[in-house]
N, C-alpha and C. Protein backbone atom coordinates (compact mmCIF):
# COMPACT_ATOMS: atom_id res chain seq x y z
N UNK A 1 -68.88 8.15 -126.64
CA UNK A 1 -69.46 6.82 -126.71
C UNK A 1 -69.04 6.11 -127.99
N UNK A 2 -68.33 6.91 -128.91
CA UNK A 2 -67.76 6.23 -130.37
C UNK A 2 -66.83 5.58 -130.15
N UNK A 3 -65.70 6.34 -129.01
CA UNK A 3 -64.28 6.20 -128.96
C UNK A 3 -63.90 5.52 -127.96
N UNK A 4 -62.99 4.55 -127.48
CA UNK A 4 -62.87 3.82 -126.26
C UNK A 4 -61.21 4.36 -125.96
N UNK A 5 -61.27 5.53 -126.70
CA UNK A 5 -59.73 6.02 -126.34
C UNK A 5 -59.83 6.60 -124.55
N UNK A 6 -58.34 6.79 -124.19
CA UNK A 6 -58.43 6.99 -123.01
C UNK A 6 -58.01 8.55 -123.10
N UNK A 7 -58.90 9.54 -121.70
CA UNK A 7 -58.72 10.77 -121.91
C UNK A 7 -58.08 10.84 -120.26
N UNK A 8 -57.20 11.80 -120.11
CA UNK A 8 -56.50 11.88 -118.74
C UNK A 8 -57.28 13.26 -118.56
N UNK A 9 -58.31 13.33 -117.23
CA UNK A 9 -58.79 14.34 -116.94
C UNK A 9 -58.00 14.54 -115.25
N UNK A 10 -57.90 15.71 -115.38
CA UNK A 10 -56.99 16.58 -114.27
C UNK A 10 -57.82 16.69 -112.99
N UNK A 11 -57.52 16.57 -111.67
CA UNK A 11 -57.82 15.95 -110.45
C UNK A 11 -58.96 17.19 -110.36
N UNK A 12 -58.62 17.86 -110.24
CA UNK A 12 -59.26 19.93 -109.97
C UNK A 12 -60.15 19.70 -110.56
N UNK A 13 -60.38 18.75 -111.81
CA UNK A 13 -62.04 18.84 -112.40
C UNK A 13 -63.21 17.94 -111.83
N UNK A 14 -62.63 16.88 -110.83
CA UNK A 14 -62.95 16.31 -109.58
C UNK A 14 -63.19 16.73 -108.74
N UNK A 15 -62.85 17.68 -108.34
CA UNK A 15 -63.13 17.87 -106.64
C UNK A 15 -64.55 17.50 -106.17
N UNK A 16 -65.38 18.15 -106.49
CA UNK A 16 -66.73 17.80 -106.04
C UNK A 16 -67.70 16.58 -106.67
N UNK A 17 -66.74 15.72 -107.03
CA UNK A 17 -67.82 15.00 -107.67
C UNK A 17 -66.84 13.33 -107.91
N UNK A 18 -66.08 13.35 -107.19
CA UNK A 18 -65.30 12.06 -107.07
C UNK A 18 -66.05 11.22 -106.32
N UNK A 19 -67.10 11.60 -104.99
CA UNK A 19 -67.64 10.33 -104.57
C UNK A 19 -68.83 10.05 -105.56
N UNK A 20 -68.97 10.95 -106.76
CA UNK A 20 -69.95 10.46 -107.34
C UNK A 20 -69.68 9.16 -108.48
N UNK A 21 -68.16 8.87 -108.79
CA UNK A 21 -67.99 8.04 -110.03
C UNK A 21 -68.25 6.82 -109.59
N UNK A 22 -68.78 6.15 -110.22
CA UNK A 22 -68.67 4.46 -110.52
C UNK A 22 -67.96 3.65 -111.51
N UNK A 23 -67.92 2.67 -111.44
CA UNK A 23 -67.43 2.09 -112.97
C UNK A 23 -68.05 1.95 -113.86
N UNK A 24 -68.28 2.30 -115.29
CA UNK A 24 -68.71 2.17 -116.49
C UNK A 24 -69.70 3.42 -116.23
N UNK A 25 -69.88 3.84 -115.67
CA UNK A 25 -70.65 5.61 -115.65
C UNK A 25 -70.08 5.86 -117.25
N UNK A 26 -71.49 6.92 -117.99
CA UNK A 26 -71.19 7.72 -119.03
C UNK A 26 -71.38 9.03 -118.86
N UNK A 27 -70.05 9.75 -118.92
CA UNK A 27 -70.57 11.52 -118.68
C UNK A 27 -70.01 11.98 -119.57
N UNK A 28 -69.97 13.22 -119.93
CA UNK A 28 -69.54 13.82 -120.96
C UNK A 28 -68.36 15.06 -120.34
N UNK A 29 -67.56 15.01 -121.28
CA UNK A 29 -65.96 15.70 -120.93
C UNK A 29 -66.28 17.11 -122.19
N UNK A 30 -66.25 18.11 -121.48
CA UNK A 30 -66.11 19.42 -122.10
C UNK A 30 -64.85 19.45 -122.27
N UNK A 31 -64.27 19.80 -123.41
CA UNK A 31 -62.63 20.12 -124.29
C UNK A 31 -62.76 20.83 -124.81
N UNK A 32 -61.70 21.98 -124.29
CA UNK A 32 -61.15 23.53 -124.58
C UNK A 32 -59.71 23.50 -125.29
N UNK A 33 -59.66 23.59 -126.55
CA UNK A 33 -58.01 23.43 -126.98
C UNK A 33 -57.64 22.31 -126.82
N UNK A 34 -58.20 20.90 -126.95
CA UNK A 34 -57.46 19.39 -126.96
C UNK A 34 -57.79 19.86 -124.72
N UNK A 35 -57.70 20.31 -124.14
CA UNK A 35 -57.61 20.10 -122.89
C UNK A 35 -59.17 19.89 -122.31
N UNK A 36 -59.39 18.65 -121.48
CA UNK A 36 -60.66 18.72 -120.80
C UNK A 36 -60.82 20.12 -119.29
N UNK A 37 -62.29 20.59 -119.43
CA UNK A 37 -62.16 21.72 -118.49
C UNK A 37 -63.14 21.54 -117.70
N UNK A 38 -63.68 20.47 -117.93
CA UNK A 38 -65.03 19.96 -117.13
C UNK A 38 -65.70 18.38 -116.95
N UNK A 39 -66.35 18.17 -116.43
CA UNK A 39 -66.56 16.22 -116.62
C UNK A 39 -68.47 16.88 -116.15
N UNK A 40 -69.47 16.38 -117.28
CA UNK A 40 -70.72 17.00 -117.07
C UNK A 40 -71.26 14.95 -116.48
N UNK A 41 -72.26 15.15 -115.68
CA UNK A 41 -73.29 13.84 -115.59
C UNK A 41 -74.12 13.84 -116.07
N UNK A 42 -74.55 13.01 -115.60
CA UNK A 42 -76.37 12.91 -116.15
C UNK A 42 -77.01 13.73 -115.74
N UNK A 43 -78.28 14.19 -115.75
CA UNK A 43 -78.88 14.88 -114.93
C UNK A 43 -79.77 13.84 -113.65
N UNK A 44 -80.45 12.62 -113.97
CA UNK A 44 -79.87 11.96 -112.94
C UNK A 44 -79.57 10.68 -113.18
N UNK A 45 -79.34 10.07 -111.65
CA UNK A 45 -78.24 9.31 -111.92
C UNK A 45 -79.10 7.89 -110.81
N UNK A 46 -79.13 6.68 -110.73
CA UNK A 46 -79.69 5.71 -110.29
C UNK A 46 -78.51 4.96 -109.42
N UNK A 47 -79.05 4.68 -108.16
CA UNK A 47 -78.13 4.23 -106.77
C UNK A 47 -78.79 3.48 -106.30
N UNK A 48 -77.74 2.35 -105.45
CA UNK A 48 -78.31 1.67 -104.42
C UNK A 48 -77.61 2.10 -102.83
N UNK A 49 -78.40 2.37 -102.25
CA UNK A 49 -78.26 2.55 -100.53
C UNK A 49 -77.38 1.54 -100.17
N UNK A 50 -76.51 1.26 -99.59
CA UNK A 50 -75.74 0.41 -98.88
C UNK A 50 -75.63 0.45 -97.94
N UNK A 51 -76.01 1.87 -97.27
CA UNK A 51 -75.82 1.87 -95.09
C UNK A 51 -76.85 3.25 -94.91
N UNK A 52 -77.74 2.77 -94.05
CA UNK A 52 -78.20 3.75 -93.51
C UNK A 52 -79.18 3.30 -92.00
N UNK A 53 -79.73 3.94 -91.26
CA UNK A 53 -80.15 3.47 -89.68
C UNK A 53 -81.36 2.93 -90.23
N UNK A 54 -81.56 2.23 -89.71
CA UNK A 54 -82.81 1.36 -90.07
C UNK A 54 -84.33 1.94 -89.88
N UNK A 55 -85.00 1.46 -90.53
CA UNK A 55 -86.62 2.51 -90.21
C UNK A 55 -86.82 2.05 -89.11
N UNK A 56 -86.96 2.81 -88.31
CA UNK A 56 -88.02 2.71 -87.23
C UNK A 56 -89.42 3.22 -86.89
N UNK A 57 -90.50 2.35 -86.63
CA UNK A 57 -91.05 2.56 -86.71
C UNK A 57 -91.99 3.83 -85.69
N UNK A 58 -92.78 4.64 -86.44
CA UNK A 58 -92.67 5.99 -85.93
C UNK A 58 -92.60 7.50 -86.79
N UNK A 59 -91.33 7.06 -87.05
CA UNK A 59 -90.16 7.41 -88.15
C UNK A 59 -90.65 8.19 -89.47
N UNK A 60 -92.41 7.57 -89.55
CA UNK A 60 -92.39 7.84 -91.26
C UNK A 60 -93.01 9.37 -91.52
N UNK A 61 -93.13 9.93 -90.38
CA UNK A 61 -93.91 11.33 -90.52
C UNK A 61 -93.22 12.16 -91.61
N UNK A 62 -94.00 12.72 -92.36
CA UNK A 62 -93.70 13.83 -93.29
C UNK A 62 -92.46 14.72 -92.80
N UNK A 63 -91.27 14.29 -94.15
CA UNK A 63 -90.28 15.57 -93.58
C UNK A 63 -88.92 14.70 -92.68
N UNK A 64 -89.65 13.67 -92.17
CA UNK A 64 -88.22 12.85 -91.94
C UNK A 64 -87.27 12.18 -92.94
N UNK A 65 -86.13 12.96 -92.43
CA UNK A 65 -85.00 12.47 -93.48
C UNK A 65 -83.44 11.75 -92.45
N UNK A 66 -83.35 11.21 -93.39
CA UNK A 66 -81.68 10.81 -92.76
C UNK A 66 -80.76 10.18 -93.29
N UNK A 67 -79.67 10.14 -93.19
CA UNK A 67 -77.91 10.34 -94.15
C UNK A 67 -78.11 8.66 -94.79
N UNK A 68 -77.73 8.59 -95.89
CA UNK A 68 -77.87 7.14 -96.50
C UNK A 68 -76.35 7.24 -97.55
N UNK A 69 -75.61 6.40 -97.22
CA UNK A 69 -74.40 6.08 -98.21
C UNK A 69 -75.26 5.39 -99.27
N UNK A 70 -74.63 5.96 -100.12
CA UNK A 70 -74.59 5.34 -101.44
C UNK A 70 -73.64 4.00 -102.22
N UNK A 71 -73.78 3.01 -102.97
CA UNK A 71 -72.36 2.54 -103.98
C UNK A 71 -71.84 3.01 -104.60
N UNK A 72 -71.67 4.14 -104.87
CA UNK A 72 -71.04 5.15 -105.17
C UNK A 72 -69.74 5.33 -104.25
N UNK A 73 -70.27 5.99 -102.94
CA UNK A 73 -69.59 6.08 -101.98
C UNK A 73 -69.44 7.73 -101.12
N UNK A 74 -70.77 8.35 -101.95
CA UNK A 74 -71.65 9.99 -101.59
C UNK A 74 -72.01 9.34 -100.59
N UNK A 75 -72.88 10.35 -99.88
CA UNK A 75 -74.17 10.43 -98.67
C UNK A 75 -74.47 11.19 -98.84
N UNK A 76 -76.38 10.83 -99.05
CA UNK A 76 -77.13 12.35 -98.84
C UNK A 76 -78.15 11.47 -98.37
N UNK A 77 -79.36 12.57 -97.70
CA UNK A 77 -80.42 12.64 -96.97
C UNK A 77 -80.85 11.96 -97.75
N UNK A 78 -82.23 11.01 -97.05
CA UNK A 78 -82.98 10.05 -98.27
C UNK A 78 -84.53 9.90 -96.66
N UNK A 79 -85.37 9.87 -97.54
CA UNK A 79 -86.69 10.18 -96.39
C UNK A 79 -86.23 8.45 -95.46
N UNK A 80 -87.36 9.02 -94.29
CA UNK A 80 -86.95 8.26 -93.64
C UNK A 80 -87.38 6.49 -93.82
N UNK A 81 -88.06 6.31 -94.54
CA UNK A 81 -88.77 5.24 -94.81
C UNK A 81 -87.59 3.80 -96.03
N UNK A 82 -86.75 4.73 -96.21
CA UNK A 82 -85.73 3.80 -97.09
C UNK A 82 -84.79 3.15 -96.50
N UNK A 83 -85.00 1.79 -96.71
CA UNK A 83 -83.91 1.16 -96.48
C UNK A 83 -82.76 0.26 -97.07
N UNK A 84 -81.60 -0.17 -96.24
CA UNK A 84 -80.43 -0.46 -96.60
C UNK A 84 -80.94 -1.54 -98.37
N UNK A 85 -80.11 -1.08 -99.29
CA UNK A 85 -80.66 -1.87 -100.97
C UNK A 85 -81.86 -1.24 -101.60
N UNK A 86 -82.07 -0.46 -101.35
CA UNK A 86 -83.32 0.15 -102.06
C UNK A 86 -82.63 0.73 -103.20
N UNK A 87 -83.00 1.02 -104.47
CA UNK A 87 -82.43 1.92 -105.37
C UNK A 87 -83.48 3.09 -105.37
N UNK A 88 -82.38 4.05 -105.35
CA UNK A 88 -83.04 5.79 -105.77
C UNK A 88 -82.29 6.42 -107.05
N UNK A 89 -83.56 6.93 -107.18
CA UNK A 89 -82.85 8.12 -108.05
C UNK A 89 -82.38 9.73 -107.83
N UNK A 90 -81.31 10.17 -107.95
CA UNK A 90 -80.85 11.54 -107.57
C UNK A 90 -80.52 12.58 -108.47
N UNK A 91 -81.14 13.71 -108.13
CA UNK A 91 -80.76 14.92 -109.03
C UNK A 91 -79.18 14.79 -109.06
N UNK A 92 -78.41 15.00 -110.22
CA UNK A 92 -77.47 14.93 -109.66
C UNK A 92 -76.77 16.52 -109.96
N UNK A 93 -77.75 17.66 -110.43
CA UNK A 93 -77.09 19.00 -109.74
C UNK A 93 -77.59 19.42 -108.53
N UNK A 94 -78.43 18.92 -108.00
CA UNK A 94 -78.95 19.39 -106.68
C UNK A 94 -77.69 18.23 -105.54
N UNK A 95 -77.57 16.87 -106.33
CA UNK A 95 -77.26 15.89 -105.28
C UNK A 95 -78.48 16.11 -104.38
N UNK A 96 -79.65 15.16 -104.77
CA UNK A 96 -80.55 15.11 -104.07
C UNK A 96 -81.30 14.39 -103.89
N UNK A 97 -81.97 13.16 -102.88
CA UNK A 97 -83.01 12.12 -103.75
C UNK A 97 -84.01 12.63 -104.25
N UNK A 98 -84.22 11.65 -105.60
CA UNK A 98 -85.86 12.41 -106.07
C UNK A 98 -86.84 11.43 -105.72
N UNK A 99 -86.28 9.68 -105.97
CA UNK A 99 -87.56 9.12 -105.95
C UNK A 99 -87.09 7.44 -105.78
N UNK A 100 -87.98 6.55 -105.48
CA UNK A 100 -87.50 5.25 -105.81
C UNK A 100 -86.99 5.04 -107.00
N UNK A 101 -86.31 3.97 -107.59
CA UNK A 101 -85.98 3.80 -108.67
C UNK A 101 -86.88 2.51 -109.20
């Protein structure tokens, strides 16, 4: 957060976590020997829903869940009562919703 230098981190330290970047995100880069070996997040991280099936009503019983894209550009389960623009917040080592935002 001192430095606005640019660091080239290697694709392989991505794999699981490329639909998670946004723009201007702050995470922290673990460096082994001048080489990055890791890219850490937040623990969590604040989203807005952009697509998911609409509530229906019925729907809200305890335990209903269903797939919600993120702006990000993830999907994970989000109860059933949320809809499309809502902001949540997500574990982001579980990748999980925790709560409204």
């Amino acid at each position: 957060m001192g430095s606005f230098e640019e660091v080239m981190v290697e694709k392989k330290q991505l794999e699981d976590k490329k639909d998670w970047i946004t723009e201007g995100m702050e995470v922290s880069l673990v460096i082994f020997k001048g080489q990055v070996i890791d890219v850490d997040f937040p623990k969590t991280m604040t989203f807005t829903i952009v697509e998911t099936e609409p509530n229906v009503k019925g729907n809200t019983s305890q335990g209903y869940t269903k797939p919600a894209k993120l702006d990000c550009g993830a999907t994970i389960n989000v109860p059933g009562f949320l809809d499309q623009g809502t902001m949540i917040k997500v574990d982001m080592e579980k990748k999980e919703y925790m709560e409204r935002a």
